[in-house]
Protein backbone atom coordinates (compact mmCIF):
# COMPACT_ATOMS: atom_id res chain seq x y z
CA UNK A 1 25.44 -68.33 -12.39
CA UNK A 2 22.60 -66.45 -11.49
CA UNK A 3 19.16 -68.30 -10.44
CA UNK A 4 17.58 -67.06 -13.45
CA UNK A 5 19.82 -68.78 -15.61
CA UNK A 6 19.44 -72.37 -14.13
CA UNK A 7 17.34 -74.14 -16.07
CA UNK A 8 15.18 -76.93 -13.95
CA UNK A 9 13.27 -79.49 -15.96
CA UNK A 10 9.42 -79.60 -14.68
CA UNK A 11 9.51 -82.62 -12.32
CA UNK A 12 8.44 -86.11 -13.41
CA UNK A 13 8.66 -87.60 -10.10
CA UNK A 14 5.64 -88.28 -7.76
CA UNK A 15 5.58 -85.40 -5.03
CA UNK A 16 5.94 -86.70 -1.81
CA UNK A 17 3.30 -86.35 1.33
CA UNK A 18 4.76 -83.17 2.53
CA UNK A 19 4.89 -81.30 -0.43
CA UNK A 20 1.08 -82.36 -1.17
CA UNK A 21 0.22 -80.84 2.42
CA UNK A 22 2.72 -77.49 1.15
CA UNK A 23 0.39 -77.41 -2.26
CA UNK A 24 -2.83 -77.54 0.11
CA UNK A 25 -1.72 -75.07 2.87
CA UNK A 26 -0.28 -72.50 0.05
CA UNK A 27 -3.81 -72.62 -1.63
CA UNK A 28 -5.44 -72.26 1.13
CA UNK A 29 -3.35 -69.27 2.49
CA UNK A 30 -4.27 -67.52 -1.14
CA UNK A 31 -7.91 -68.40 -0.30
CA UNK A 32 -7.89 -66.85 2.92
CA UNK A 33 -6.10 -63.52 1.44
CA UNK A 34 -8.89 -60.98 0.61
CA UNK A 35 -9.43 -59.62 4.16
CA UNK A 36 -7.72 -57.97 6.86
CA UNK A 37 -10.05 -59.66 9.50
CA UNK A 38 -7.42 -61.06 12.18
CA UNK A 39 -7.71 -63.71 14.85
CA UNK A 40 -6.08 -63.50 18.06
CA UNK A 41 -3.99 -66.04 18.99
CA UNK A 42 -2.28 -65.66 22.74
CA UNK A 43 -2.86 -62.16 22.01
CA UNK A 44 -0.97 -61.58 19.18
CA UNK A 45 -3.32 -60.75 15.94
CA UNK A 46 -2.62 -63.32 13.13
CA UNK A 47 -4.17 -63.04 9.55
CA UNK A 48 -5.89 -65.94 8.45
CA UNK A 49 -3.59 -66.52 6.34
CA UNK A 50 -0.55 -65.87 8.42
CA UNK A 51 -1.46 -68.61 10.59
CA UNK A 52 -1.53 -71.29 8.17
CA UNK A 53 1.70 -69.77 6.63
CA UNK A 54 3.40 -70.52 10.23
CA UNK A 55 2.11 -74.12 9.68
CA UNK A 56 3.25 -74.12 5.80
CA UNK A 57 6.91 -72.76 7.41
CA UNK A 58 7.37 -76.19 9.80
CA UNK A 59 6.22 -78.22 7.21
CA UNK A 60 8.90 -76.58 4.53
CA UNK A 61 11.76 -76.77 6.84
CA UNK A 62 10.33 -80.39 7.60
CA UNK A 63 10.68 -81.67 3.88
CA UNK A 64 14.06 -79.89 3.12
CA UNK A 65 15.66 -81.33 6.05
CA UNK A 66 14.16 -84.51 5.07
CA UNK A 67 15.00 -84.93 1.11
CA UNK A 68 15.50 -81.29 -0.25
CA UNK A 69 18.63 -79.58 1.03
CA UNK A 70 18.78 -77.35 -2.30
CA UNK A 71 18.87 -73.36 -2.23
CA UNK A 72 16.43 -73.18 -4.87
CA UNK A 73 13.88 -72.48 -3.29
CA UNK A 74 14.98 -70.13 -0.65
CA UNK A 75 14.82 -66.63 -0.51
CA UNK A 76 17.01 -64.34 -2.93
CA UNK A 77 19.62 -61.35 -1.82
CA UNK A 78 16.94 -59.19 -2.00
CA UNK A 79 14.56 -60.46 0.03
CA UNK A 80 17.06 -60.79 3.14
CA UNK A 81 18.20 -57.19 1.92
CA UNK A 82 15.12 -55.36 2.66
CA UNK A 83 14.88 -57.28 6.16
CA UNK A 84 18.09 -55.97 6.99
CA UNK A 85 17.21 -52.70 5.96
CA UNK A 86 13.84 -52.62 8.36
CA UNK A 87 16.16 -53.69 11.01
CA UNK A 88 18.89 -51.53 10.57
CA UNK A 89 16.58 -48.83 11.79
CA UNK A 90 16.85 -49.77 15.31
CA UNK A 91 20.61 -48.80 15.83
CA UNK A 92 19.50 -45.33 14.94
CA UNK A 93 16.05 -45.23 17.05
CA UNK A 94 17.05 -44.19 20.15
CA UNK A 95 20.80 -42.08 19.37
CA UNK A 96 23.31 -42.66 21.90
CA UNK A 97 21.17 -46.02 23.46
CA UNK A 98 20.92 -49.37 21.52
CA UNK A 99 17.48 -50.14 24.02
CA UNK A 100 14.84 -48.69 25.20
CA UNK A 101 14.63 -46.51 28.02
CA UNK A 102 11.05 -44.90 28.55
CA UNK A 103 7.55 -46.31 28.64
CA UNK A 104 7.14 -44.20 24.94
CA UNK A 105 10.53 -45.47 23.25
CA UNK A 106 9.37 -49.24 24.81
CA UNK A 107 6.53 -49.02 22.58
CA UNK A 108 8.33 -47.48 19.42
CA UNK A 109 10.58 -50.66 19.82
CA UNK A 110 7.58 -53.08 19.65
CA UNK A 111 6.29 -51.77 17.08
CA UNK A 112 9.63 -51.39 15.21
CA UNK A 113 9.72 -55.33 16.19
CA UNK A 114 6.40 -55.51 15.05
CA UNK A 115 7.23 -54.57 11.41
CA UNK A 116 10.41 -56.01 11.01
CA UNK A 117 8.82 -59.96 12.28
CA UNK A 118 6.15 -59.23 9.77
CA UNK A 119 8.35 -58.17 6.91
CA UNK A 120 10.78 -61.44 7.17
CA UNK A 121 7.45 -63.78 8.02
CA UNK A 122 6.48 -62.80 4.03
CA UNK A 123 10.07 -62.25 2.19
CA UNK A 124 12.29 -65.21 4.15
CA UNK A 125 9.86 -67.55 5.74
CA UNK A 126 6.52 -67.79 3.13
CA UNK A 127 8.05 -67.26 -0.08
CA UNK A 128 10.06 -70.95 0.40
CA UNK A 129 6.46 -72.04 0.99
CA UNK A 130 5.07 -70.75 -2.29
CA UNK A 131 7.87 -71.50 -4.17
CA UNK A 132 7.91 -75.56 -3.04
CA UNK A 133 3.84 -75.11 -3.95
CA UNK A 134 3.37 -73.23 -7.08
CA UNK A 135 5.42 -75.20 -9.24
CA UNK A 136 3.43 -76.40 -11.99
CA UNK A 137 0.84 -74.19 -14.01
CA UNK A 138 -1.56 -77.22 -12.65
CA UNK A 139 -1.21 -76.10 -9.26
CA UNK A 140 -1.10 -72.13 -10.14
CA UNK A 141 -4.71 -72.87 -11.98
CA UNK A 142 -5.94 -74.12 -8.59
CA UNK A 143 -4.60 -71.50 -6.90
CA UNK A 144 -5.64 -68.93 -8.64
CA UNK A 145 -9.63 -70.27 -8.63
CA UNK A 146 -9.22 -70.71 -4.79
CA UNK A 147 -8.20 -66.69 -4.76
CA UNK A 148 -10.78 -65.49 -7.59
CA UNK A 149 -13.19 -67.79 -5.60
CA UNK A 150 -12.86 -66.03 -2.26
CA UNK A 151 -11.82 -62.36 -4.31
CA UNK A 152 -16.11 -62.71 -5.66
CA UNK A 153 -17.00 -63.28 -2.40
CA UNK A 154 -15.03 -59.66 -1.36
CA UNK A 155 -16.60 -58.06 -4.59
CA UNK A 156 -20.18 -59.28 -3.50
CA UNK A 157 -20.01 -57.64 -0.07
CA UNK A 158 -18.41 -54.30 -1.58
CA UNK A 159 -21.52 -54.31 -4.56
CA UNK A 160 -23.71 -54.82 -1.01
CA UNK A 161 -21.56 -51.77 0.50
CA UNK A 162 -21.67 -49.68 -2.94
CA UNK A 163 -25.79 -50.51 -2.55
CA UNK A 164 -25.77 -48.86 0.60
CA UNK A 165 -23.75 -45.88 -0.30
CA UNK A 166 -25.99 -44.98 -2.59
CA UNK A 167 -28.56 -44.28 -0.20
CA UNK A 168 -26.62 -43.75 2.60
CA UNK A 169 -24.19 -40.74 1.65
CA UNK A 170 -23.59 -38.47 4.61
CA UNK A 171 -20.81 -36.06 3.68
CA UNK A 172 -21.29 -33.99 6.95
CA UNK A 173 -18.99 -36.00 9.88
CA UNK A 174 -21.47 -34.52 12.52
CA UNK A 175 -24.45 -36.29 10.82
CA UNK A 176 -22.59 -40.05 10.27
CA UNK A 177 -22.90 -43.71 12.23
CA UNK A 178 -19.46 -44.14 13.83
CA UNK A 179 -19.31 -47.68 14.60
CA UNK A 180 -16.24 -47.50 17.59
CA UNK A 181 -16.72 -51.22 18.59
CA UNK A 182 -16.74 -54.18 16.75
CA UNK A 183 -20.62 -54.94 14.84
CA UNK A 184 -20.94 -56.25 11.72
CA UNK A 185 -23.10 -54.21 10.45
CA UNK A 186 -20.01 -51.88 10.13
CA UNK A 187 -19.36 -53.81 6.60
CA UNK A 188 -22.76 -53.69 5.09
CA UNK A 189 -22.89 -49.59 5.14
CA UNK A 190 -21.79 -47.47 3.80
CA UNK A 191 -21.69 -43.68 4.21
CA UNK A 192 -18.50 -42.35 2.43
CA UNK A 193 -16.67 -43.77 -1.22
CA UNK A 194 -14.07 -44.89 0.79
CA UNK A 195 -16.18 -47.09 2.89
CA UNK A 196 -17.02 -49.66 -0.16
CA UNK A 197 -13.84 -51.36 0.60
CA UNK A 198 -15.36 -55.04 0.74
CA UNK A 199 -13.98 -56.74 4.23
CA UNK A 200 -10.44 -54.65 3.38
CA UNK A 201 -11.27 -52.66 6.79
CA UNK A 202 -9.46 -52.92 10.26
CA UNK A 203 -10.86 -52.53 13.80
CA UNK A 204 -8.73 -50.34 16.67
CA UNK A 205 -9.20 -47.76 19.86
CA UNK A 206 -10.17 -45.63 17.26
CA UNK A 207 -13.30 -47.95 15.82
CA UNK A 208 -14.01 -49.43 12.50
CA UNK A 209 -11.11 -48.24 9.87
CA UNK A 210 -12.51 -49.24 5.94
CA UNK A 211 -9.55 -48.95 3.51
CA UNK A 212 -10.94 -48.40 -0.34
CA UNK A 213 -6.97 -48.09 -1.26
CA UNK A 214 -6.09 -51.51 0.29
CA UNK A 215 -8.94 -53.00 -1.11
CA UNK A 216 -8.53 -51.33 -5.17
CA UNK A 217 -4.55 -52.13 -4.44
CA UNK A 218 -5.79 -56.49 -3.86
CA UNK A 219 -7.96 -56.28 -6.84
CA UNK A 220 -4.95 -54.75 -8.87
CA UNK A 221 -3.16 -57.61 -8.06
CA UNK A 222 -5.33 -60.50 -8.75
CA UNK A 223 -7.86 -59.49 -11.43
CA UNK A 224 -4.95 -60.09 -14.26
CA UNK A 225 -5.25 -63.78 -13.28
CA UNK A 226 -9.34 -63.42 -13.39
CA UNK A 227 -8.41 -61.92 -16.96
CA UNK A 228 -5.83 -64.74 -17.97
CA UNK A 229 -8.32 -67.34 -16.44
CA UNK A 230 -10.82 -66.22 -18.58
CA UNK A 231 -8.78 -66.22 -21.57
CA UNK A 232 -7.67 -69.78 -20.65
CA UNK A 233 -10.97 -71.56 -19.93
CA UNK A 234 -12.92 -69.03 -22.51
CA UNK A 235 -14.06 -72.27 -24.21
CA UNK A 236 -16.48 -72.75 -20.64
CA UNK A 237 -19.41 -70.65 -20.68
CA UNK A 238 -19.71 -71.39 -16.28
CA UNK A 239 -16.17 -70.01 -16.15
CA UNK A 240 -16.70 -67.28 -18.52
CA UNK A 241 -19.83 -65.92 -16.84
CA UNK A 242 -18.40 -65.97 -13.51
CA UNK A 243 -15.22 -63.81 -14.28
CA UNK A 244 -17.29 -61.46 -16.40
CA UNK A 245 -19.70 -61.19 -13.31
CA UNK A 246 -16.56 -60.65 -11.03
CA UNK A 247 -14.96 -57.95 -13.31
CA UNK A 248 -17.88 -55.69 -13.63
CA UNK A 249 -18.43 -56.29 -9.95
CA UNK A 250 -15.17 -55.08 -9.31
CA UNK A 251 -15.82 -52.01 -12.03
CA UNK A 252 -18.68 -51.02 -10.23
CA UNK A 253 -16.66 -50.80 -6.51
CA UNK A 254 -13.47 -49.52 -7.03
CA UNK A 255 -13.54 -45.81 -5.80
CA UNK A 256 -9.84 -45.06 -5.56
CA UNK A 257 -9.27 -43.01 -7.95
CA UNK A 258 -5.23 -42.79 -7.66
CA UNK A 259 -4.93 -46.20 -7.96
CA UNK A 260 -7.61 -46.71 -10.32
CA UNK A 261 -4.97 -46.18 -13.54
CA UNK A 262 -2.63 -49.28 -11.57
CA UNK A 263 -5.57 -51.58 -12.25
CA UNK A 264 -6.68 -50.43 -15.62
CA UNK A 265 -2.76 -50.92 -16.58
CA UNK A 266 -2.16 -54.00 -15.19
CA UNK A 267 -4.96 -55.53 -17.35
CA UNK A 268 -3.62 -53.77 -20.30
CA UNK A 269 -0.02 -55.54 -19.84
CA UNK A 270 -1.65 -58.91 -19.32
CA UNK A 271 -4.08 -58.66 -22.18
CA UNK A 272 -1.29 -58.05 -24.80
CA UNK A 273 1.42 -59.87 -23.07
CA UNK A 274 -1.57 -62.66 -24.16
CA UNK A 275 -1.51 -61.79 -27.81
CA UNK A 276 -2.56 -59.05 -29.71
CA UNK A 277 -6.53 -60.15 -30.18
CA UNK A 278 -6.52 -60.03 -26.65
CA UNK A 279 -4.56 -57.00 -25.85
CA UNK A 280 -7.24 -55.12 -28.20
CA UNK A 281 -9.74 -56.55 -26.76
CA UNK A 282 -8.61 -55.39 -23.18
CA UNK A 283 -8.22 -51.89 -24.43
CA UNK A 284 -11.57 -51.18 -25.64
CA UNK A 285 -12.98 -52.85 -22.28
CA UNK A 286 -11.07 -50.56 -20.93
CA UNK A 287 -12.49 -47.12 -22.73
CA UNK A 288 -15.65 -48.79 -22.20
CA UNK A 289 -15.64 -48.27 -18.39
CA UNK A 290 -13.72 -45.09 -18.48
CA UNK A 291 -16.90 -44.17 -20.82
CA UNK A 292 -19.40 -45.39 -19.00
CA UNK A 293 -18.30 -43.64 -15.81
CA UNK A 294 -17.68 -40.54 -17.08
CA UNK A 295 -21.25 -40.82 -19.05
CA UNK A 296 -23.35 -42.25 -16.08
CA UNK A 297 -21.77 -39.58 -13.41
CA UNK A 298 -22.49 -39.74 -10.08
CA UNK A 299 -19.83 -40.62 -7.19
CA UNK A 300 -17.74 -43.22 -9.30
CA UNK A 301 -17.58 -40.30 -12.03
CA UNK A 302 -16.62 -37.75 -8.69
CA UNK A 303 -14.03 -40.57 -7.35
CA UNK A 304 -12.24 -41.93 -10.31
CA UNK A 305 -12.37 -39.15 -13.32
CA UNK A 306 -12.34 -36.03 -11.24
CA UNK A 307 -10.84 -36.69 -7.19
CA UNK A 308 -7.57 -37.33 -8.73
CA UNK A 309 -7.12 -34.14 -10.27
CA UNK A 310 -8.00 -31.79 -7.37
CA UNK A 311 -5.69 -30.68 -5.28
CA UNK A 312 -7.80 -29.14 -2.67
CA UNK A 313 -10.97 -29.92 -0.55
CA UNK A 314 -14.35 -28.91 -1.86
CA UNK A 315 -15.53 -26.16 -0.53
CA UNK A 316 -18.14 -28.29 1.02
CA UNK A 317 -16.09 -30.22 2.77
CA UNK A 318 -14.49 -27.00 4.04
CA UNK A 319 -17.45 -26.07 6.16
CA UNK A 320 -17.66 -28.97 7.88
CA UNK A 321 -16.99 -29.29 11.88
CA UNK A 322 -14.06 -26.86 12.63
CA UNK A 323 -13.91 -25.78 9.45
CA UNK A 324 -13.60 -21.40 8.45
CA UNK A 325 -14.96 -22.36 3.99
CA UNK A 326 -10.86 -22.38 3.25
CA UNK A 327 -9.83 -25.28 0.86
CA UNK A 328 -6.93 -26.55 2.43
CA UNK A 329 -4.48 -28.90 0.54
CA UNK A 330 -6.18 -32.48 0.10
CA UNK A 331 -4.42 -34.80 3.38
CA UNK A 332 -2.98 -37.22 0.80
CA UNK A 333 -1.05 -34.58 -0.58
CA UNK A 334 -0.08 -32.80 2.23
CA UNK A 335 1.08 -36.27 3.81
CA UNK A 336 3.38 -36.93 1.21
CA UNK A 337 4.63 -33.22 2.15
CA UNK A 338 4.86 -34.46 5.71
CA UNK A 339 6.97 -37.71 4.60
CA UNK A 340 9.55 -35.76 2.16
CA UNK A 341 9.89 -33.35 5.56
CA UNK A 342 10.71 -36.88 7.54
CA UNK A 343 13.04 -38.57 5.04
CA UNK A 344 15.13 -35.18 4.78
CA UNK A 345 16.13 -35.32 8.81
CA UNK A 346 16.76 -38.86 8.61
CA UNK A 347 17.77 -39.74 5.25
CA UNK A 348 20.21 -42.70 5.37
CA UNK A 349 18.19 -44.98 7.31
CA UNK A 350 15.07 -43.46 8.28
CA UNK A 351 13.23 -42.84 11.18
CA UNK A 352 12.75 -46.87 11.72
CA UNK A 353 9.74 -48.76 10.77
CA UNK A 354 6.55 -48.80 12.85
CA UNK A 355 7.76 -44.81 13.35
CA UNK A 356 5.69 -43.42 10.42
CA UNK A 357 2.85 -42.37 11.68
CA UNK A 358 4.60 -40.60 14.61
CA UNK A 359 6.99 -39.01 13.26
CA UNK A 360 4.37 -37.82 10.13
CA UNK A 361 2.28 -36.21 12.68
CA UNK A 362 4.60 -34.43 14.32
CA UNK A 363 5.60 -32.72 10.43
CA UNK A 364 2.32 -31.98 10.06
CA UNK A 365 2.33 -30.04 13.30
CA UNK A 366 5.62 -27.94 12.55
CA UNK A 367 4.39 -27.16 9.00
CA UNK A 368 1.21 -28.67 7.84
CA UNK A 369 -1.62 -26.78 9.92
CA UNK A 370 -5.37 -27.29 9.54
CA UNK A 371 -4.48 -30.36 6.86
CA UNK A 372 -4.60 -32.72 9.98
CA UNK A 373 -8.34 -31.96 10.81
CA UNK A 374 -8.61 -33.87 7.85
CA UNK A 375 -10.52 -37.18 8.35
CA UNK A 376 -7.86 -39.86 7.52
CA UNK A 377 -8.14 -42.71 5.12
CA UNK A 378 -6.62 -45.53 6.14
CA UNK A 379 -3.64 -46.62 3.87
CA UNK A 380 -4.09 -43.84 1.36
CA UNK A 381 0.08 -42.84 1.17
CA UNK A 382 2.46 -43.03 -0.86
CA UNK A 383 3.92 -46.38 -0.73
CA UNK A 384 7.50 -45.42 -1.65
CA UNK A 385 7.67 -41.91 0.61
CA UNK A 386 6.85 -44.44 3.25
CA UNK A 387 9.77 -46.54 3.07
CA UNK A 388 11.79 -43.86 2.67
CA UNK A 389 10.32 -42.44 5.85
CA UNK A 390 10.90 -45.22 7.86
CA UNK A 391 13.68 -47.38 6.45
CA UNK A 392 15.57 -43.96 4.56
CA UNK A 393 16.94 -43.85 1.22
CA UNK A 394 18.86 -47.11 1.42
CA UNK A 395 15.52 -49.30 2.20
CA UNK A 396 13.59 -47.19 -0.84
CA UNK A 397 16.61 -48.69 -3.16
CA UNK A 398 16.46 -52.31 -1.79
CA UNK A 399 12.61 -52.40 -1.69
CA UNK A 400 13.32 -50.61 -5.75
CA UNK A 401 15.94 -53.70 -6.56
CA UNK A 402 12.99 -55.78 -5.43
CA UNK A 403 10.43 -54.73 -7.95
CA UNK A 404 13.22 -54.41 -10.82
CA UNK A 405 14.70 -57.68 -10.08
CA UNK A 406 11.07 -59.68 -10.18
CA UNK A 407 9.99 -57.43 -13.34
CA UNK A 408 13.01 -58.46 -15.41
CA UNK A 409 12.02 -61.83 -14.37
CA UNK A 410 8.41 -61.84 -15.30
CA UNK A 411 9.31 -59.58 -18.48
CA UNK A 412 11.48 -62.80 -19.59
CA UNK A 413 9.22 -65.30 -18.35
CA UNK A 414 6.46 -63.72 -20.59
CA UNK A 415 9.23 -63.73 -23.45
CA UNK A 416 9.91 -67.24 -22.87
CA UNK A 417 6.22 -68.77 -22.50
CA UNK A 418 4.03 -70.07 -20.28
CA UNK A 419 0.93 -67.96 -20.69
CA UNK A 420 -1.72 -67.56 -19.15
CA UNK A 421 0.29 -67.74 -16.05
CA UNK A 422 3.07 -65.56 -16.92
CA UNK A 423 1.11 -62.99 -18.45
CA UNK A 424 -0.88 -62.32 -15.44
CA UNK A 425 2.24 -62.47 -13.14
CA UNK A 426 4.18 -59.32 -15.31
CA UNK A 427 0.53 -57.45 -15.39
CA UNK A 428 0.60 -58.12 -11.38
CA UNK A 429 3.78 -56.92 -10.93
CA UNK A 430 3.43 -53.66 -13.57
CA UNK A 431 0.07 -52.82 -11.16
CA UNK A 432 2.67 -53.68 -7.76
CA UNK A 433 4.87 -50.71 -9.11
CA UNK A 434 2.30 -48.81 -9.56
CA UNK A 435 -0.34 -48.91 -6.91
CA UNK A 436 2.96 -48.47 -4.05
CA UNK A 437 2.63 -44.42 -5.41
CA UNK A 438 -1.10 -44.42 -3.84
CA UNK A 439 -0.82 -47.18 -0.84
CA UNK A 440 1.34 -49.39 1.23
CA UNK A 441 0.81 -52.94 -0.43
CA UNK A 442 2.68 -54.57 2.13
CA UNK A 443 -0.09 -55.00 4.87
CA UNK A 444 -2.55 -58.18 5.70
CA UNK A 445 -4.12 -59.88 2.72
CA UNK A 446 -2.03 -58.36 -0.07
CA UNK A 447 1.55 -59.77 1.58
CA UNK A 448 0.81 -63.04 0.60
CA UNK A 449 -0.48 -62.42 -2.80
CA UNK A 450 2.57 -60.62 -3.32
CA UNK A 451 4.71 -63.27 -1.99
CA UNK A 452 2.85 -65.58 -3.89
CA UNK A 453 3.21 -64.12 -7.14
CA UNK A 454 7.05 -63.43 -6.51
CA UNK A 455 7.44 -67.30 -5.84
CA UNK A 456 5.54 -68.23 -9.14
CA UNK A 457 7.99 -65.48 -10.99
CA UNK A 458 10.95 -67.32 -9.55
CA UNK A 459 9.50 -71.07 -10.64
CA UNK A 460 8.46 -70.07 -13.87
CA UNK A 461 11.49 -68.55 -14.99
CA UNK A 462 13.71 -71.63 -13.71
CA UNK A 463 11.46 -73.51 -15.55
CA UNK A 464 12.82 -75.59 -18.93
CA UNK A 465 10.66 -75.22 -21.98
CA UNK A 466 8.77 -78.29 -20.95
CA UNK A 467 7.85 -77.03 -17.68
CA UNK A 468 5.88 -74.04 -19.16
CA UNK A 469 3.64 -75.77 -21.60
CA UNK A 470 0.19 -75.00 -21.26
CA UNK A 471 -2.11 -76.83 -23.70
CA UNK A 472 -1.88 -74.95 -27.20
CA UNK A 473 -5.81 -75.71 -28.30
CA UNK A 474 -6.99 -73.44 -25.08
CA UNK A 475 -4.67 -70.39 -26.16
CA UNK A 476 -5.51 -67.79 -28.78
CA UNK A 477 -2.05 -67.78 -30.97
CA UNK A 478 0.30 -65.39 -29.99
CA UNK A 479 0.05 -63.76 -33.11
CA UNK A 480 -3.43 -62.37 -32.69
């Protein structure tokens, strides 16, 4: 019997203390999500988020040793799968030696290490968390206003940032503020489209690092539940207003253009997996903005209508620094060249994880010439061509069983009720397919919405009848 066919009424008892604290940590960890800010603890960097997830973790294993004792809640096949396949990389790292020899394959291992204690933090040690937490629709309601809460407060810094660009444009590298230490004023600038990235940035040797992909990639993920939220409470005009305000905030900031279509589509599903009414509805909001952008031009027209169809550089940007006027394949092409060159000379198992950006420079050295002058974006790769990189063929069909295994879930949740919730879960996971062609999700911030969401997928299709009922009156009929 497979753990989508168990059917678990919605519990009547009272929870006990622990799983109260498991509720508050796991909504707190969601409210902490929309950054990749990171504290140093001992001098290892933890995400906000992570670090109450490590508390979350003690508590977990605290309460099922104490009165749980069940397997429901921990992690499936797959999840332990795709550890296994990060970590089978290392008996293939260094050929004929299991360890580490030099100072350079020393730090390959950490960061191989690295990955692999980050992957299995997320798959095997928070999603028990989430999936002890979000186990009514009551509790998913107050986690998802904790995240939307926290999510405006992201949108209001990149509508600050998108301000600032505005004024602030400086296409010409030579001519731009690099900010190479840490100052705040780093996040309320903006000089380049990918730079309105809200606090989605990361700091390193190399300076301040904005990602626009990892920020359009979190909005794809949570703004279904901002739409199924404002479906739910539509009959509140404070509720209303504030996820109208959030949406056209986020409208007016996302500048990724590849992964704009994952967040126009993942409304989409979640508007008509709501009913038809609402489905329409969604549609012509959506035309609307395509509209509007394409009518009121400027770099939102330039970054979402007509980036993603060139292939090449302008010939602008071909000028600049180093450059002879030749338009040169655009780097986020020419990376996923560099990849397909990886996975073909290790294709089993890959070249290990933490390797990708080593072993993708090096292919763009044998074969990919003046491309790597380009100025790198942060996070802007192909998702999938990644894992295939790094954990070869057999971690790009684990990490594909994933997604397949949680959308046949959420597909049947929807099927069996439960909306708002469930609608804005199978939208969530139809813009996780999608957005993994144009980034890697699985970095600080998004992780834990993902886990999250995968949790609530698992509890609400285990869920009996009863445990999916949402309050008729608030719903439009399914009909409509």
């Amino acid at each position: 019997m497979t753990e989508e066919q168990v059917k678990l009424p919605i519990p009547t008892e009272r929870p006990d203390f622990l799983e109260r604290v498991l509720v508050v940590l796991a909504v707190l960890a969601l409210a902490l999500a929309p950054t990749q800010l990171t504290l140093s603890v001992k001098g290892i960097p933890l995400h906000p988020s992570e670090a109450v997830l490590l508390v979350g973790v003690v508590v977990w294993a605290l309460r099922w040793l104490w009165r749980d004792r069940t397997c429901r809640s921990l992690p499936p096949l797959s999840h332990w799968l795709m550890v296994l396949a990060a970590a089978a990389g290392v008996f293939f790292l260094f050929g004929d030696h299991l360890l580490p020899a030099g100072a350079d394959e020393k730090d390959l291992f950490i960061s191989l290490a690295k990955e692999i204690v980050q992957i299995a933090l997320y798959l095997l040690l928070a999603y028990p968390v989430f999936r002890t937490a979000l186990t009514t629709p009551r509790r998913m309601r107050a986690a998802v206003i904790a995240l939307l809460a926290t999510t405006t407060l992201a949108v209001a810094l990149a509508v600050v940032q998108r301000i600032a660009l505005q004024t602030n444009y400086q296409p010409d590298p030579a001519r731009r503020t690099a900010y190479r230490e840490y100052d705040i004023n780093a996040y309320r600038s903006a000089q380049l489209p990918f730079h309105v990235c809200g606090p989605f940035a990361t700091w390193s040797e190399h300076g301040y690092n904005p990602s626009r992909a990892t920020y359009a990639g979190f909005l794809a993920l949570v703004l279904p539940f901002a739409l199924a939220l404002l479906v739910f409470e539509r009959k509140r005009p404070g509720m209303v207003i504030w996820i109208s305000v959030l949406l056209l905030g986020a409208a007016a900031t996302v500048m990724a253009g590849y992964l704009a279509p994952a967040i126009l589509l993942g409304l989409l599903v979640t508007g008509f997996a709501l009913g038809w009414r609402v489905g329409r509805q969604t549609l012509i909001g959506v035309v609307l903005y395509l509209l509007v952008v394409s009518v009121v031009g400027g770099l939102n027209r330039q970054e979402i209508i007509e980036a993603p169809f060139q292939l090449r550089i302008s010939a602008k940007q071909a000028t600049y620094g180093n450059g002879d006027g030749t338009r040169h394949l655009k780097k986020f092409w020419g990376e996923q060249q560099a990849a397909l060159n990886v996975v073909r000379a290790n294709p089993l198992f890959g070249a290990g994880a933490g390797s990708y950006q080593e072993q993708v420079g090096q292919a763009y050295g044998r074969s990919m010439g003046k491309i790597d002058e380009q100025r790198n974006e942060p996070n802007a790769l192909n998702g999938y061509l990644l894992t295939a990189a790094t954990m070869g063929l057999l971690g790009l069909a684990v990490l594909l069983l994933l997604y397949g295994r949680y959308l046949g879930m959420a597909r049947r949740a929807v099927a069996a009720g439960g909306a708002p919730w469930t609608a804005a879960l199978l939208g969530a996971m139809v813009a996780l397919a999608l957005i993994t062609l144009a980034t890697n999700p699985w970095v600080r911030g998004l992780s834990v919405v993902i886990v999250a969401w995968l949790a609530a997928i698992g509890n609400f299709t285990t869920f009996s009848p009863a445990g999916r009922k949402i309050t008729q009156e608030t719903l439009p009929p399914s009909g409509e």
